[in-house]
C-alpha atoms as a PDB file:
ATOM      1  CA  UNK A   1    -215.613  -4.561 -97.265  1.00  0.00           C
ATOM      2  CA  UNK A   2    -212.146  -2.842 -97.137  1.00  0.00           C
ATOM      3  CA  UNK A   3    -210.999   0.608 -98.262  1.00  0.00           C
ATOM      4  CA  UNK A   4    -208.543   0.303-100.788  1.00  0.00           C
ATOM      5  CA  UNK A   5    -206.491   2.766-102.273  1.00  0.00           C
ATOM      6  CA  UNK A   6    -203.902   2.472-104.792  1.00  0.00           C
ATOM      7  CA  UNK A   7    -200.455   4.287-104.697  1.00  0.00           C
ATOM      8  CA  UNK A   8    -198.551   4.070-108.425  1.00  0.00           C
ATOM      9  CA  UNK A   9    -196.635   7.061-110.854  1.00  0.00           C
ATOM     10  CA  UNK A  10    -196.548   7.950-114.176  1.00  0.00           C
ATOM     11  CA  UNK A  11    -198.264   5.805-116.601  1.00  0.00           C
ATOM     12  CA  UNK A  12    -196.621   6.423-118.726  1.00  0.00           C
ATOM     13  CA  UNK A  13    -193.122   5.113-117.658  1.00  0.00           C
ATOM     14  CA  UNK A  14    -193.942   2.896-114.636  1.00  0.00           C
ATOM     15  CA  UNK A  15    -195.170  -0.410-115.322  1.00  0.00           C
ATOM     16  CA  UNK A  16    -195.427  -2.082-112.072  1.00  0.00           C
ATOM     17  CA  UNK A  17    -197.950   0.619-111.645  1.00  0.00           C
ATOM     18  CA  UNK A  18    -199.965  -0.366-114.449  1.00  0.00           C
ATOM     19  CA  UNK A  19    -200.022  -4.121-113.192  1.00  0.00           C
ATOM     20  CA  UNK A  20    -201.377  -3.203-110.028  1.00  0.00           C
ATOM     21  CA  UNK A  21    -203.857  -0.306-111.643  1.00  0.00           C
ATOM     22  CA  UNK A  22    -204.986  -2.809-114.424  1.00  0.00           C
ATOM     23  CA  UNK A  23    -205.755  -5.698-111.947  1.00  0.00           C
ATOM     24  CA  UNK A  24    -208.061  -3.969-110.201  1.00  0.00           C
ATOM     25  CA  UNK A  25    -210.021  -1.962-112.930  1.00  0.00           C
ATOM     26  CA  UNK A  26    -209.876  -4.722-115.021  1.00  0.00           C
ATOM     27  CA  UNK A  27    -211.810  -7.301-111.983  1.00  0.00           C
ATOM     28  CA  UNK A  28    -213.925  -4.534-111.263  1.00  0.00           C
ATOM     29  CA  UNK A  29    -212.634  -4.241-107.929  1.00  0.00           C
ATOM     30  CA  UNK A  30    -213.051  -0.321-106.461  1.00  0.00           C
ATOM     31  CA  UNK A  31    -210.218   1.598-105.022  1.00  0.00           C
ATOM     32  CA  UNK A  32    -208.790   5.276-105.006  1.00  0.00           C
ATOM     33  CA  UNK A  33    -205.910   5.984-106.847  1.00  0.00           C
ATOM     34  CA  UNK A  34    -203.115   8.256-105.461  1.00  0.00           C
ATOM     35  CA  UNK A  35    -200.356   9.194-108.482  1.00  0.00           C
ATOM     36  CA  UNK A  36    -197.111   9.976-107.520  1.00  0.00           C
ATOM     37  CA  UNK A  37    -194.974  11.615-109.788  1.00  0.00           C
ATOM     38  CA  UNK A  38    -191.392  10.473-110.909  1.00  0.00           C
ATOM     39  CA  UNK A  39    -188.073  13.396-109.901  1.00  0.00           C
ATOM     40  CA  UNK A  40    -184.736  12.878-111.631  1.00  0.00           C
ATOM     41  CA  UNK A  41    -183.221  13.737-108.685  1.00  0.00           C
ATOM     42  CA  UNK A  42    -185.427  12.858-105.923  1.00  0.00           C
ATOM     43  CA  UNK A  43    -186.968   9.590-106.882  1.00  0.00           C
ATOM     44  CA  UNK A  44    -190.359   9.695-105.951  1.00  0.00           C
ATOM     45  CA  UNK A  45    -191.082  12.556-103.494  1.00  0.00           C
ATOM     46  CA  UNK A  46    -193.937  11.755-100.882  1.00  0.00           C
ATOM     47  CA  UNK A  47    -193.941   8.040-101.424  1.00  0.00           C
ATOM     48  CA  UNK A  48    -192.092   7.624 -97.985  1.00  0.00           C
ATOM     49  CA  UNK A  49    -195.609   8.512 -96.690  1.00  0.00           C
ATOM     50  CA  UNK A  50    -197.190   4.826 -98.038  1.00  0.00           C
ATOM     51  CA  UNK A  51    -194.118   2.565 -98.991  1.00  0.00           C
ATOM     52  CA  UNK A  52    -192.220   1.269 -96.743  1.00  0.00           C
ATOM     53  CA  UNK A  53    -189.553   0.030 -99.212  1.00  0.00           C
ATOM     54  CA  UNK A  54    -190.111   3.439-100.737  1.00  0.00           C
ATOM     55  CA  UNK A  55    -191.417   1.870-104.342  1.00  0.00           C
ATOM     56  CA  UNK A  56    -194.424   1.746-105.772  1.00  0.00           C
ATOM     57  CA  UNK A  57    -197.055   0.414-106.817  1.00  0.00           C
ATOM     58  CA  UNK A  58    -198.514   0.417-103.027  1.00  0.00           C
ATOM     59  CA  UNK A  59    -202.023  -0.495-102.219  1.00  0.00           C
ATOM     60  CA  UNK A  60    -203.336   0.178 -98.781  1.00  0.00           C
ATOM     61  CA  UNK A  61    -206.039  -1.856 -97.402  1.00  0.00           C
ATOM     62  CA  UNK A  62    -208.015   0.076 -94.881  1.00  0.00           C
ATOM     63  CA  UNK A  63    -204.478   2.265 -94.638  1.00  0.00           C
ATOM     64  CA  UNK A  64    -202.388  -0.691 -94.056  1.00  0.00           C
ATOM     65  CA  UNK A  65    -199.810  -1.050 -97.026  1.00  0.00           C
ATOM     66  CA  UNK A  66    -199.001  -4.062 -99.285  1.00  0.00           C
ATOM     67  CA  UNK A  67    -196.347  -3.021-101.445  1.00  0.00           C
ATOM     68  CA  UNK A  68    -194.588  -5.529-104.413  1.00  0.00           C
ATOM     69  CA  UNK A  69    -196.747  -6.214-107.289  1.00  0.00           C
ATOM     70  CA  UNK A  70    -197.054 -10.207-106.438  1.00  0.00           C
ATOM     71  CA  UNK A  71    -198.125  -9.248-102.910  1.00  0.00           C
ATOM     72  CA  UNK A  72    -200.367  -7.132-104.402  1.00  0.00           C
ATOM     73  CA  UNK A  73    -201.929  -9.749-106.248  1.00  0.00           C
ATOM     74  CA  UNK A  74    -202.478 -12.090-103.494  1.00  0.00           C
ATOM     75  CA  UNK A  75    -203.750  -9.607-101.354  1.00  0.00           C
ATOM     76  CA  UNK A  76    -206.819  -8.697-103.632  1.00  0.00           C
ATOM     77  CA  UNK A  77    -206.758 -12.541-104.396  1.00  0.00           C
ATOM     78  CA  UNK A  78    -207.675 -13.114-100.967  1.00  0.00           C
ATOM     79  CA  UNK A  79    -209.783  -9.960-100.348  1.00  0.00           C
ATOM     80  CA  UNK A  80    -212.102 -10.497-103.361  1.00  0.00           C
ATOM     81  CA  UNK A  81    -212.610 -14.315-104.582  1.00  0.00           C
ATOM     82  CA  UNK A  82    -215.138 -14.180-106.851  1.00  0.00           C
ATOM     83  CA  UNK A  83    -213.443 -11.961-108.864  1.00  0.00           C
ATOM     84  CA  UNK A  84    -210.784 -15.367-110.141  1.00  0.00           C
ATOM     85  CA  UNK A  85    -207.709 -13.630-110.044  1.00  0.00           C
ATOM     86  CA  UNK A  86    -206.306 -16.738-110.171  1.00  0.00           C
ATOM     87  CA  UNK A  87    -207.284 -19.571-112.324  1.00  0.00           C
ATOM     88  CA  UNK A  88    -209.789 -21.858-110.478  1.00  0.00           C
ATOM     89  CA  UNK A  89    -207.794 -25.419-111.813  1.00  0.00           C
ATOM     90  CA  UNK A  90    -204.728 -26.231-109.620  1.00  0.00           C
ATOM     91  CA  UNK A  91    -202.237 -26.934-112.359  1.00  0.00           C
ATOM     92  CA  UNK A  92    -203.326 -23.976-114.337  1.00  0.00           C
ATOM     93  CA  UNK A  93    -203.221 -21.664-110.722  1.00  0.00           C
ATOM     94  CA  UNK A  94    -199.647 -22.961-110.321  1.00  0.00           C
ATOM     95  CA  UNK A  95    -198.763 -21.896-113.675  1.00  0.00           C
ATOM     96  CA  UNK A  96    -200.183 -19.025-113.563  1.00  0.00           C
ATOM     97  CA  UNK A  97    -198.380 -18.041-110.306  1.00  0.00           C
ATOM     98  CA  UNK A  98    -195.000 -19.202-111.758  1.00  0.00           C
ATOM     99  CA  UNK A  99    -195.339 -16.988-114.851  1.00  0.00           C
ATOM    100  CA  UNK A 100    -196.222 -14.231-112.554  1.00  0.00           C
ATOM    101  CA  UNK A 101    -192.731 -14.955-110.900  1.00  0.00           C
ATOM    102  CA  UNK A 102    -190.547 -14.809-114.008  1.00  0.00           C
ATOM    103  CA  UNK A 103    -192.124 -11.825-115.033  1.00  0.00           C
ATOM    104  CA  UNK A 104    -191.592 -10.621-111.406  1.00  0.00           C
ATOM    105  CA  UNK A 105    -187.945 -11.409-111.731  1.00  0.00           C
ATOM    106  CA  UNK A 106    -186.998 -11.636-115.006  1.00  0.00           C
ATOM    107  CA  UNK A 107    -186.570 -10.308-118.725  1.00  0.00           C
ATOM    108  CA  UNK A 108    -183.989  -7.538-117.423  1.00  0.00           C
ATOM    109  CA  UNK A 109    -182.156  -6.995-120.053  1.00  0.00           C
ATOM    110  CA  UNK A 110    -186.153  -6.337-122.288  1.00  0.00           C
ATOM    111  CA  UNK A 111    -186.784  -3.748-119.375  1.00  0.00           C
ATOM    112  CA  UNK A 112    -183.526  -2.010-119.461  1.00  0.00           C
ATOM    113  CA  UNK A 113    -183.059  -1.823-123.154  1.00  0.00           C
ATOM    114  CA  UNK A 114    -187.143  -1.362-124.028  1.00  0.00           C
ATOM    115  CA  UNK A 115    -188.441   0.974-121.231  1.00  0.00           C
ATOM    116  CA  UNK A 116    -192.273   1.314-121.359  1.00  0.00           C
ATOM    117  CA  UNK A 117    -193.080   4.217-122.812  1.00  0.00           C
ATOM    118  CA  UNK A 118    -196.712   3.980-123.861  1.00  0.00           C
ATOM    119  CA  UNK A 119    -196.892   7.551-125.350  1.00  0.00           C
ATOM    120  CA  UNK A 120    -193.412   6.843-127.980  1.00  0.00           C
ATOM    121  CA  UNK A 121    -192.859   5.353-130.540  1.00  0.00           C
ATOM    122  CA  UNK A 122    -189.564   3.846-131.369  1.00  0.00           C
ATOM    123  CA  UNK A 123    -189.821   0.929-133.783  1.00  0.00           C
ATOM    124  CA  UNK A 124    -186.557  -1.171-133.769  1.00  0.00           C
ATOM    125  CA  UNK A 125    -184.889   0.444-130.597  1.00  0.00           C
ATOM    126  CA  UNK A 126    -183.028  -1.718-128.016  1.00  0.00           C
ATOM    127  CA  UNK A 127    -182.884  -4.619-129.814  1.00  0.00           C
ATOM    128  CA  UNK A 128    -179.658  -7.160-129.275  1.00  0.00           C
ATOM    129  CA  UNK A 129    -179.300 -10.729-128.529  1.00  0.00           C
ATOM    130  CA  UNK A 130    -180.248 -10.495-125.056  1.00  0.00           C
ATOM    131  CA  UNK A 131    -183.494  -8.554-125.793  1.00  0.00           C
ATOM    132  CA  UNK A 132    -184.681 -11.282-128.736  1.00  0.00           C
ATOM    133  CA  UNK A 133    -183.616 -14.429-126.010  1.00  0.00           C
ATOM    134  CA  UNK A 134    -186.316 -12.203-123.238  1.00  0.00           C
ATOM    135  CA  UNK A 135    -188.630 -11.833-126.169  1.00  0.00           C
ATOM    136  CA  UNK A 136    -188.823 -15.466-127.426  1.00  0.00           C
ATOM    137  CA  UNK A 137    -189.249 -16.944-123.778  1.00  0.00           C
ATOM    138  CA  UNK A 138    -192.087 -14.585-123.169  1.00  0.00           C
ATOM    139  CA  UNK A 139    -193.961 -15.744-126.296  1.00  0.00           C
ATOM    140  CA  UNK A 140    -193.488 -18.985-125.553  1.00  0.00           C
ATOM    141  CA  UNK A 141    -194.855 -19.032-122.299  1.00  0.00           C
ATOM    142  CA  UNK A 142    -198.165 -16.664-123.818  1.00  0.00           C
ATOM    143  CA  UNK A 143    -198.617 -19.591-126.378  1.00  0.00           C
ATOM    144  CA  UNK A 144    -197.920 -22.291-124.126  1.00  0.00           C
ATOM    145  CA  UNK A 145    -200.687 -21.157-121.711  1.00  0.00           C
ATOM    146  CA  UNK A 146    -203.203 -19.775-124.389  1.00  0.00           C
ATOM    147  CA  UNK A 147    -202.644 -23.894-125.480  1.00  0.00           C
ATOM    148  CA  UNK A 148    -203.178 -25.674-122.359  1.00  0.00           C
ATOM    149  CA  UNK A 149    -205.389 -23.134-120.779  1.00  0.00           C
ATOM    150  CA  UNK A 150    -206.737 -20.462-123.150  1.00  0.00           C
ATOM    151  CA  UNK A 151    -209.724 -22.059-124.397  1.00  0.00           C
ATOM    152  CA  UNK A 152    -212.028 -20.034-122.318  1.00  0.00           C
ATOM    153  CA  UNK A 153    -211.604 -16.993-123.755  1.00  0.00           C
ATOM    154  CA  UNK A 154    -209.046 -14.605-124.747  1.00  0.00           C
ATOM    155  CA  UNK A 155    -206.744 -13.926-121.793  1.00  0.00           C
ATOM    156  CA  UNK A 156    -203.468 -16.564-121.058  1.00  0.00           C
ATOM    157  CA  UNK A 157    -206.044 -18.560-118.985  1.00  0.00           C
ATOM    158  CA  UNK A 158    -209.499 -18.209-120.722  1.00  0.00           C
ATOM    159  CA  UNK A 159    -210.714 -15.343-118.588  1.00  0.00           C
ATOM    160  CA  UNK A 160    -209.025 -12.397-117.213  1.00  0.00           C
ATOM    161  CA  UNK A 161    -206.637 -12.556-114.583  1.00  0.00           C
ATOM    162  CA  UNK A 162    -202.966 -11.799-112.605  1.00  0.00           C
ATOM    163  CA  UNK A 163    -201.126 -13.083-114.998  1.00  0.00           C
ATOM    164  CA  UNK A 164    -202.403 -11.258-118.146  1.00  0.00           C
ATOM    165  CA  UNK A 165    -202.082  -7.682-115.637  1.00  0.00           C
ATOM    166  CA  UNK A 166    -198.266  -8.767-115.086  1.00  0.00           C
ATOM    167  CA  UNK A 167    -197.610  -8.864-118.536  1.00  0.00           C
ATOM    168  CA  UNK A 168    -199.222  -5.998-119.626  1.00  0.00           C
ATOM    169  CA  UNK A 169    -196.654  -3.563-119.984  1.00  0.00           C
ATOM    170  CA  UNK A 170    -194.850  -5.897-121.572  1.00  0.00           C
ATOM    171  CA  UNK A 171    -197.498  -6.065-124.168  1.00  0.00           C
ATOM    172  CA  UNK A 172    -197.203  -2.025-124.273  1.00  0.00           C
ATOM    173  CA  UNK A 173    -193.306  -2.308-124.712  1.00  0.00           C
ATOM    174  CA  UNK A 174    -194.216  -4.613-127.777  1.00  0.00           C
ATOM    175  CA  UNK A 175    -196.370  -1.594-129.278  1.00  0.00           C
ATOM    176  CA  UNK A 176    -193.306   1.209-128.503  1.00  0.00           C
ATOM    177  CA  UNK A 177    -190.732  -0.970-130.126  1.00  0.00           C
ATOM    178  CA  UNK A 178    -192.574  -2.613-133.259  1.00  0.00           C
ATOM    179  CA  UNK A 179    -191.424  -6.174-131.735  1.00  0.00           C
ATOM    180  CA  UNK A 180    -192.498  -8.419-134.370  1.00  0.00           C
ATOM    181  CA  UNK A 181    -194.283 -11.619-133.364  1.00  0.00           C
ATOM    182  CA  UNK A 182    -195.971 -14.721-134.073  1.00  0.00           C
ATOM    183  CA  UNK A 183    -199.404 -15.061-134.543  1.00  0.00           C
ATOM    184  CA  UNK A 184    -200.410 -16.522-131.977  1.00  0.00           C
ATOM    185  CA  UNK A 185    -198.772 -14.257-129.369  1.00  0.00           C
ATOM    186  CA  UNK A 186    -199.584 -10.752-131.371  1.00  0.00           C
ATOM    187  CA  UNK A 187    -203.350 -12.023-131.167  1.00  0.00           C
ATOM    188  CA  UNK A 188    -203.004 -12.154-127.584  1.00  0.00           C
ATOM    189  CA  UNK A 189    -201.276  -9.010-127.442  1.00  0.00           C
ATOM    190  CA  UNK A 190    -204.096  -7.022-129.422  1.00  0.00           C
ATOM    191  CA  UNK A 191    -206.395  -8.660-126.963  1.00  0.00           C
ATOM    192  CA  UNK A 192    -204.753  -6.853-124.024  1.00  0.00           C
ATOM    193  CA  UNK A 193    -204.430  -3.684-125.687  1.00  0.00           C
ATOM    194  CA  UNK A 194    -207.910  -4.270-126.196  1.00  0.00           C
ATOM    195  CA  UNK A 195    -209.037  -4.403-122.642  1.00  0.00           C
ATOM    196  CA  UNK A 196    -210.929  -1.284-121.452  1.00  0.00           C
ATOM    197  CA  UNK A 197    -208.211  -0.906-118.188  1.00  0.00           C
ATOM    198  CA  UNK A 198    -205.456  -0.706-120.624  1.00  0.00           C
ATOM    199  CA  UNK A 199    -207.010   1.596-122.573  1.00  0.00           C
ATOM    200  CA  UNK A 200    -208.347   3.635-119.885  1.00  0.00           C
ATOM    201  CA  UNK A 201    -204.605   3.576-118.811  1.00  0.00           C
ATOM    202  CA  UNK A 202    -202.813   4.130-121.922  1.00  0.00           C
ATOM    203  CA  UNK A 203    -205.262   7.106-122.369  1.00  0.00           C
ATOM    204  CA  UNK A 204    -204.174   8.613-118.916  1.00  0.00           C
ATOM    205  CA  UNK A 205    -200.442   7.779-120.007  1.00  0.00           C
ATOM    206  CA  UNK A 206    -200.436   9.751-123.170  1.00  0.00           C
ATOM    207  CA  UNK A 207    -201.903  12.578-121.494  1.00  0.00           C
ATOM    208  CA  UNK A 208    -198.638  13.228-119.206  1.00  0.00           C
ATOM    209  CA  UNK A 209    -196.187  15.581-120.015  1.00  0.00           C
ATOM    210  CA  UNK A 210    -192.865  14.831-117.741  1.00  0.00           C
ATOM    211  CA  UNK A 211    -190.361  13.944-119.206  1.00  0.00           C
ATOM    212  CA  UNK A 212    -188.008  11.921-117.240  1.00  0.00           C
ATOM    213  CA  UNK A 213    -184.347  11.174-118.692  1.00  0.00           C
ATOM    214  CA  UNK A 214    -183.579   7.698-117.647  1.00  0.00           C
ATOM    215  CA  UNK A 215    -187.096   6.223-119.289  1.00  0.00           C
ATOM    216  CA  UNK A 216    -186.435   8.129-122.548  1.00  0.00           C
ATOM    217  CA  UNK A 217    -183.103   6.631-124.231  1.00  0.00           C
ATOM    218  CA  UNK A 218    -184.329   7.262-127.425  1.00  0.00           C
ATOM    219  CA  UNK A 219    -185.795  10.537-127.445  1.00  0.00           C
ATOM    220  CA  UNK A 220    -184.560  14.366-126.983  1.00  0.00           C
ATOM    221  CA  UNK A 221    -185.453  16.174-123.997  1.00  0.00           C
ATOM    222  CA  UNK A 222    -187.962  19.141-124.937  1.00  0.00           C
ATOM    223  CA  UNK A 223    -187.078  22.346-124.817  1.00  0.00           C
END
């Protein structure tokens, strides 16, 4: 079986990171994690070592890198199949895959206003009309696919999987910001915050200390 190591920085500000990091510990797939740390100034210094599009997250497969979250999920996908990280049904696998791709590229103007911030708390912050419009097509995609394909369990399709790691910093954003929602959606949000990954993550996040400027609008530098 392959090596597999996992490049990401802070948890508590990067959150393709934690969809990389939560896929894996979440399908019980082993790796060694390598954090990187976030520099106002410098980006992130030493990633140039594993990425070579200089981002993170990174995983390296027997020290070959796969960098981009999606890549990232297809790459395990294909590495370890009986973990599901896809839905087994074809029209549920294609939605899943085409959720995974709006997250992927979508719900900017959420991520600029709402950074994650797992270790804040800012209800009410970086809400406008673009925000709510991000907000409302992400819980209408959770409730469509809890729906049509939730029945078998908790997750967007039943059981664990991709697309519930790709939108679990947006669940965390939720939690930062007090984003009200329906029931349906903050029932599947509680159930990702419930997952031991996230917790074991969230744990690791609040125990950082950097601060770093451009993921903290709404709070004062320390002293």
């Amino acid at each position: 079986m392959s090596e597999l190591a996992l490049v990401i920085a802070n948890k508590n500000y990067s959150s393709w990171s934690m969809r990389a990091w939560v896929l894996l510990r979440e399908a019980r797939i082993p790796f060694r994690e390598i954090q990187l740390k976030f520099d106002a100034a410098a980006g992130i210094p030493g990633v140039e070592r594993y990425s070579p599009s200089g981002q993170v997250p990174v995983l390296l497969v027997d020290g070959e890198p796969v960098w981009d979250s999606i890549a990232i999920c297809e790459a395990v996908a294909e590495l370890y199949p009986q973990r599901r990280i896809w839905p087994l049904e074809a029209a549920a696998r294609r939605r899943a895959r085409s959720i995974c791709a709006e997250m992927h590229s979508g719900f900017r103007a959420l991520r600029s206003a709402m950074p994650m911030n797992i270790r804040s708390s800012h209800p009410g912050k970086g809400m406008n009309d673009a925000v709510r419009a991000d907000i409302a097509r992400i819980v209408s995609a959770w409730q469509d696919c809890r729906t049509r394909y939730g029945a078998g369990g908790e997750m967007l399709f039943g059981a664990f999987g991709a697309a519930d790691a790709m939108f679990a910093p947006v669940v965390m954003r939720f939690a930062t910001y007090a984003v009200e929602l329906p029931a349906q959606a903050q029932a599947y949000a509680d159930s990702v915050r419930r997952l031991e990954s996230v917790r074991e993550w969230a744990q690791g996040a609040r125990a950082e200390t950097e601060f770093v400027r451009a993921d903290e609008p709404y709070a004062q530098a320390p002293s």
